[in-house]
Protein backbone atom coordinates (compact mmCIF):
# COMPACT_ATOMS: atom_id res chain seq x y z
CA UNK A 1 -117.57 -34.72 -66.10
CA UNK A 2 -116.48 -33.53 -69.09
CA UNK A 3 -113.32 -36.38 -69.38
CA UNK A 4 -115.83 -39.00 -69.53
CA UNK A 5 -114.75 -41.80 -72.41
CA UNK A 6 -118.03 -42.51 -74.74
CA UNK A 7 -119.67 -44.89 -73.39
CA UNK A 8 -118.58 -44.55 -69.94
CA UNK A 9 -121.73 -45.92 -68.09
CA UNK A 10 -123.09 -43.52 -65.16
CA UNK A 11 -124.12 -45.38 -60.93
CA UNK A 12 -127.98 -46.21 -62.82
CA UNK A 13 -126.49 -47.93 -65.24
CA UNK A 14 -124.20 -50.44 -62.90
CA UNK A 15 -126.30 -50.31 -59.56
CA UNK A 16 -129.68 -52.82 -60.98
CA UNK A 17 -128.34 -56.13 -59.48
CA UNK A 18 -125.39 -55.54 -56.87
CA UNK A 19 -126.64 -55.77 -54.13
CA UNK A 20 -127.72 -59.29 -54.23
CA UNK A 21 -125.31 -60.14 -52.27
CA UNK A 22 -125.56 -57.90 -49.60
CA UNK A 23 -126.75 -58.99 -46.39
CA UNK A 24 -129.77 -58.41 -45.50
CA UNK A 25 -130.85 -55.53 -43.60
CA UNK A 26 -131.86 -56.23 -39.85
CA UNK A 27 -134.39 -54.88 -36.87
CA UNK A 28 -132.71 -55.12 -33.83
CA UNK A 29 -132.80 -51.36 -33.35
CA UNK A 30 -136.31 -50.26 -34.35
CA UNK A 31 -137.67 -48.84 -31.01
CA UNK A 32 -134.24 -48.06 -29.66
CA UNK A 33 -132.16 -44.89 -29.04
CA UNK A 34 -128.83 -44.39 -29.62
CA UNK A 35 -126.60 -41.62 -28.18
CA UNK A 36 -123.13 -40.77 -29.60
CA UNK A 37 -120.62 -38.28 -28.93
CA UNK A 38 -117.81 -37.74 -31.78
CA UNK A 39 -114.80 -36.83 -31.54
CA UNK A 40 -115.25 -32.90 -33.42
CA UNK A 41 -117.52 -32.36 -29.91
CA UNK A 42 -120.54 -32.77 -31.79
CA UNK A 43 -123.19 -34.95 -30.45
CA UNK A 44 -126.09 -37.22 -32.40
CA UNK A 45 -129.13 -39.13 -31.11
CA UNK A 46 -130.76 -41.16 -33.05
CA UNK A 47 -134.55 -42.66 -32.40
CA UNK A 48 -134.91 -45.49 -34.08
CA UNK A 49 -138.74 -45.05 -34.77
CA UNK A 50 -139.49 -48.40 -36.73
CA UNK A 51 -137.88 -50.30 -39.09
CA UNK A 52 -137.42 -48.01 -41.78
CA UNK A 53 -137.31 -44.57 -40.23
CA UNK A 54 -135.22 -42.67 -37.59
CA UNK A 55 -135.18 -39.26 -35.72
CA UNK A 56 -131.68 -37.83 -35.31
CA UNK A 57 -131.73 -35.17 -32.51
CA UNK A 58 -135.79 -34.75 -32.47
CA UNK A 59 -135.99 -33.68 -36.06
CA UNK A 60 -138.19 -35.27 -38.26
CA UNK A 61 -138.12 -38.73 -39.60
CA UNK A 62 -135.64 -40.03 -41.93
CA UNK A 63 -135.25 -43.50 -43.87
CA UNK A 64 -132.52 -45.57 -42.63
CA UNK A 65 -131.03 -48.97 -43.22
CA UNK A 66 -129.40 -51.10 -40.66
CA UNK A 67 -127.67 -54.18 -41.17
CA UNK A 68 -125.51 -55.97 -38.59
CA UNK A 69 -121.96 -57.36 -40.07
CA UNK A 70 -121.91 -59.28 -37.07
CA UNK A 71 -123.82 -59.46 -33.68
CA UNK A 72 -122.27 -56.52 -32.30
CA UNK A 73 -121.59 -54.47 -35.27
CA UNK A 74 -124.18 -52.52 -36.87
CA UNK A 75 -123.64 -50.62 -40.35
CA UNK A 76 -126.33 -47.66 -40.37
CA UNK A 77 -126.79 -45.74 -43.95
CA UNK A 78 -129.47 -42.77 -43.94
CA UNK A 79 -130.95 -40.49 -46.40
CA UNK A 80 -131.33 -36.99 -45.22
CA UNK A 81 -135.16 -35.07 -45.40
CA UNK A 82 -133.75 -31.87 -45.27
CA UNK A 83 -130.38 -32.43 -46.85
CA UNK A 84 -130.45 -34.97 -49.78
CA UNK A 85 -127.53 -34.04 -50.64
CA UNK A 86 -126.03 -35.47 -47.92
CA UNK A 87 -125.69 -39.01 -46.85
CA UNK A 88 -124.55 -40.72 -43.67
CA UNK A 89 -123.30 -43.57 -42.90
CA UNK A 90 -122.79 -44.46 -38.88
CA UNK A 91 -121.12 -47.74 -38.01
CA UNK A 92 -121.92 -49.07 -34.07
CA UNK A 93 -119.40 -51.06 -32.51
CA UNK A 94 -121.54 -52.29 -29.70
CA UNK A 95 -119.28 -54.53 -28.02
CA UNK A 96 -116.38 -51.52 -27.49
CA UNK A 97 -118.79 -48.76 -27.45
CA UNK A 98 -117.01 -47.23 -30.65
CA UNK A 99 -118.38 -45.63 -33.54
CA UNK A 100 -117.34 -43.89 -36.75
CA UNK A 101 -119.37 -41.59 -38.70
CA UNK A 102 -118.83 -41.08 -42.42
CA UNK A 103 -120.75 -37.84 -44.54
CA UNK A 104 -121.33 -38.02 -47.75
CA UNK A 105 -121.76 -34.55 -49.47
CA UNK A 106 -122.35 -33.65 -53.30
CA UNK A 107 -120.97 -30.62 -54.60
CA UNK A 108 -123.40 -28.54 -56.35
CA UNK A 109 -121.17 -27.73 -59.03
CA UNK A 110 -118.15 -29.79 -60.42
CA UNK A 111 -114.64 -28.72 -59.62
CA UNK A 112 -112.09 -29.74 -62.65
CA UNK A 113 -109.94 -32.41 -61.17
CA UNK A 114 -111.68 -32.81 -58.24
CA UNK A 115 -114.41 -35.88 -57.36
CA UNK A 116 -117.97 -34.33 -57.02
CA UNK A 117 -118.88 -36.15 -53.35
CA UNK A 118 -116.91 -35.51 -51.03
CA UNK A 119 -116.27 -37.44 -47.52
CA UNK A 120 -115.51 -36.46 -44.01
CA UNK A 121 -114.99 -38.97 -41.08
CA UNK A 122 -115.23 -38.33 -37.56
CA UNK A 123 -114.80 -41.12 -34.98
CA UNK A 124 -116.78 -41.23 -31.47
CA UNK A 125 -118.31 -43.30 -28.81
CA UNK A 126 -121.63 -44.85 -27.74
CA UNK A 127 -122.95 -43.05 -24.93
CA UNK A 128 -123.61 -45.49 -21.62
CA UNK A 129 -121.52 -48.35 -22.80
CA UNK A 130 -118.23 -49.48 -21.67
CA UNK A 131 -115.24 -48.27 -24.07
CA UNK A 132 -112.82 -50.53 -24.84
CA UNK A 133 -109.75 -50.86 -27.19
CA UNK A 134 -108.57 -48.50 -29.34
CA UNK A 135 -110.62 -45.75 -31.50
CA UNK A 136 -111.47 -46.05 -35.39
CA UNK A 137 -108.33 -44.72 -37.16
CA UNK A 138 -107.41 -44.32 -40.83
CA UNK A 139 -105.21 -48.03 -41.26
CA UNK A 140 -102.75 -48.95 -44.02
CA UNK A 141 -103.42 -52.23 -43.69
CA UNK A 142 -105.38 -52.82 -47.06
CA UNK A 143 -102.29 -51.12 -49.11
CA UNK A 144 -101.15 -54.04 -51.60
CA UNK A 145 -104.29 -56.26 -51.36
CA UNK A 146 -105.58 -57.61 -54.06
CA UNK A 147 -109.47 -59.29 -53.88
CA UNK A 148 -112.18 -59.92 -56.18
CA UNK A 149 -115.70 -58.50 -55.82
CA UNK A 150 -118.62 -60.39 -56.03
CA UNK A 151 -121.83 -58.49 -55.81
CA UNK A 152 -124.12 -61.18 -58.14
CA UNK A 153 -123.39 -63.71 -60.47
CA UNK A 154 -123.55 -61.10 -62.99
CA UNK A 155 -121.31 -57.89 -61.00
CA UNK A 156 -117.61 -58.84 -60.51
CA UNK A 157 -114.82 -56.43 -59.78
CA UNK A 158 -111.20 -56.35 -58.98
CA UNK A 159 -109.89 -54.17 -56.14
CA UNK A 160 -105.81 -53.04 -55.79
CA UNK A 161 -105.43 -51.07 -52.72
CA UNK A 162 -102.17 -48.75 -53.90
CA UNK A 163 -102.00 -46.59 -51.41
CA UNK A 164 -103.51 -44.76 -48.18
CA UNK A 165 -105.44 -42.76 -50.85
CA UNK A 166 -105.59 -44.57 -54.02
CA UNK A 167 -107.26 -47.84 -55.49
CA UNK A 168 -107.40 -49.31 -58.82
CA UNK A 169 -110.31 -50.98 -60.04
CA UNK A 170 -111.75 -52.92 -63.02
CA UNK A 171 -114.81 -54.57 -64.16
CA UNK A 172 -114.75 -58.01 -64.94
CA UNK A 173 -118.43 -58.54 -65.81
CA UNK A 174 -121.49 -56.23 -65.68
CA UNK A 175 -122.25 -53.13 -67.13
CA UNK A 176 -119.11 -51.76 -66.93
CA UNK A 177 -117.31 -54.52 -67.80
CA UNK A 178 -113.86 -53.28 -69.44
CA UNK A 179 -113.97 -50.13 -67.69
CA UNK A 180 -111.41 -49.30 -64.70
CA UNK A 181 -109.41 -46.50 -62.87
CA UNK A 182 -107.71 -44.97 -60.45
CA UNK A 183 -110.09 -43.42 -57.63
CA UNK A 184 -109.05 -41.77 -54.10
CA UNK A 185 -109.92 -43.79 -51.15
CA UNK A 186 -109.64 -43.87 -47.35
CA UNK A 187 -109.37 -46.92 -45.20
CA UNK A 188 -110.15 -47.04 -41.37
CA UNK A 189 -109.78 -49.85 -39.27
CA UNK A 190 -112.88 -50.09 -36.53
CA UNK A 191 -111.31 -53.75 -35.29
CA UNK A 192 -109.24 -56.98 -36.49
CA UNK A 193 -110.19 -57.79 -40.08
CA UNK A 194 -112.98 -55.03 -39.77
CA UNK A 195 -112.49 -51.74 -41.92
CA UNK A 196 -114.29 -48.73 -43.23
CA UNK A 197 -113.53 -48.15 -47.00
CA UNK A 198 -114.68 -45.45 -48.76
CA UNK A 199 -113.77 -43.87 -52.46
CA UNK A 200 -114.86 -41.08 -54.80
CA UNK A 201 -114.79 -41.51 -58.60
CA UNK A 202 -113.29 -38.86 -60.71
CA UNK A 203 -115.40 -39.96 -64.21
CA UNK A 204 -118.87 -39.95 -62.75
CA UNK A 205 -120.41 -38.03 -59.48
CA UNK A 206 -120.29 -41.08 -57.01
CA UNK A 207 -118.91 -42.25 -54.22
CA UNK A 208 -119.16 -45.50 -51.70
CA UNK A 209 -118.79 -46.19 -48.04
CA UNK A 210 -118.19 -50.16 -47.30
CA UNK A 211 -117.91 -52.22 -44.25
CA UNK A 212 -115.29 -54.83 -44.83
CA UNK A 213 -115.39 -57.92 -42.31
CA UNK A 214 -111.89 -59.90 -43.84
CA UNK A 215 -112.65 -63.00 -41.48
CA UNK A 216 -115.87 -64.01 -43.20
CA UNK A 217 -115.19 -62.16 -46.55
CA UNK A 218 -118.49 -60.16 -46.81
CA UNK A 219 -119.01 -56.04 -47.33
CA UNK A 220 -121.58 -54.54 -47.21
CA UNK A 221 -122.13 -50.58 -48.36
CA UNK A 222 -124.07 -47.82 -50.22
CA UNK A 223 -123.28 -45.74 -53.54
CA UNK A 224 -124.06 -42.55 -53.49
CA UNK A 225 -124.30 -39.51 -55.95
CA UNK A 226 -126.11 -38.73 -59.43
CA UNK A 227 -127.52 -40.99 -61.66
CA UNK A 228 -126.57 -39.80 -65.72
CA UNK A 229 -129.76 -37.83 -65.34
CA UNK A 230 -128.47 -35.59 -62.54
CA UNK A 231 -131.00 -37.15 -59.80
CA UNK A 232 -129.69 -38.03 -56.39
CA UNK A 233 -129.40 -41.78 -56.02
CA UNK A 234 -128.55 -43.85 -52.68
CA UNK A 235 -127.98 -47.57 -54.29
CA UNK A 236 -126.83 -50.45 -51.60
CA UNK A 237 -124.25 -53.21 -51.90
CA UNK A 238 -122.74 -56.00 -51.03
CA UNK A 239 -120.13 -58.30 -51.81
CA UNK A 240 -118.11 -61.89 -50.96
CA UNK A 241 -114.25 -61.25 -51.03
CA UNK A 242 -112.31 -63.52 -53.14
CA UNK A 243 -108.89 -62.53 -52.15
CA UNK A 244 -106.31 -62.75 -54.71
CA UNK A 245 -102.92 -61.99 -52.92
CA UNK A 246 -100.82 -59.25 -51.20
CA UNK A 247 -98.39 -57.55 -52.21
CA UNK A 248 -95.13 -57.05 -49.76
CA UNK A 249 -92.81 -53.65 -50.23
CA UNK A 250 -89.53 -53.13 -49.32
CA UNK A 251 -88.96 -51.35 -45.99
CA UNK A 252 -88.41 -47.77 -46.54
CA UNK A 253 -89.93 -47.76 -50.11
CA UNK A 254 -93.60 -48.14 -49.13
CA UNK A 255 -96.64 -45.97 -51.23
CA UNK A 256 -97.66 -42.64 -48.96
């Protein structure tokens, strides 16, 4: 992007190193098959040929990640053959049957004022499983938190949720240490204490899809977008949550 400050460092630069804290990826579904419906009417099976590589709808195989946030809740990031433009990211709710899908997409050309990956989120359900409580929905429960990021000893960041499509962040120490903005951002909530959170950066071509679990203060998540060279990078993470406090508005007075 063209309003880049000097020395504005690009996902490369940051990405070496944050995902040491990340869980670590799990198993439990190489040699399974998962069937979903979404909520668009579109439907997705995905063959879970081995450990590193899935079939979605017979086509041919893909690399995936799994890791399970908890025992029944699975965060799935893949790469696309065909598409690597695209990235998707499908968390399983095994013990509702609920699922929400989140696409990545980066623009082939930049549009002035607008972030270069864009994201689209459709909720569904796991075929042949009992469905239970309510449906992944886009929450305002995050708005006014305030948490520290821990991704290693050497990648800390601040989080302030603003708004149902704005965060702040800074960089306390790493690469980009000093360097902070204002990014759009979506939050859904899959469960208590359990949310999808996604943004898009304005400076560089990036954007992130988390899995928050607030009760034991761990995320989990993927960057993705275009490394200062213009290649397409998929980079995971993974943080602890240091929460710092929340902030309370008046009743009527709230951010959108």
């Amino acid at each position: 992007m063209t309003d880049r400050p000097a020395g504005w460092k690009n996902m490369d630069d940051f990405a070496p190193g944050i995902a040491t804290n990340r869980l670590p990826a799990t198993y439990a579904l190489a040699g399974t098959e998962v069937d979903l419906t979404f909520d668009d009417g579109s439907k997705t099976s995905l063959s879970f040929a081995s450990r590193y590589k899935v079939h979605a709808d017979g086509g041919p195989a893909e690399p995936y990640e799994a890791v399970a946030m908890r025992e029944d809740l699975f965060y799935v990031g893949r790469a696309h053959t065909e598409r690597p433009r695209e990235y998707t990211v499908t968390v399983l709710h095994t013990s509702t049957g609920r699922a929400l899908r989140v696409v990545s997409v980066i623009a082939p050309e930049p549009v002035p004022g607008q972030p270069r990956v864009s994201q689209t989120f459709t909720p569904g359900v796991i075929e042949g499983q009992e469905v239970t409580g309510p449906p992944p929905a886009p929450t305002r429960e995050l708005i006014g938190l305030r948490a520290l990021y821990r991704y290693s000893p050497e990648h800390l960041y601040e989080h302030v949720y603003l708004s149902s499509e704005r965060y702040a962040w800074q960089c306390l120490a790493g690469a980009q240490r000093g360097h902070g903005d204002v990014d759009l951002a979506s939050a859904w909530k899959i469960a208590d204490n359990l949310y999808v959170f996604t943004f898009r950066e304005f400076r560089i071509p990036v954007a992130a899809t988390w899995l928050y679990d607030w009760s034991a203060l761990r995320t989990v998540g993927t960057f993705f977008g275009l490394s200062g060279e213009g290649e397409i990078h998929h980079s995971p993470g993974g943080a602890h949550i240091e929460p710092l406090g929340q902030i309370i508005y008046p009743a009527g007075e709230e951010p959108v």
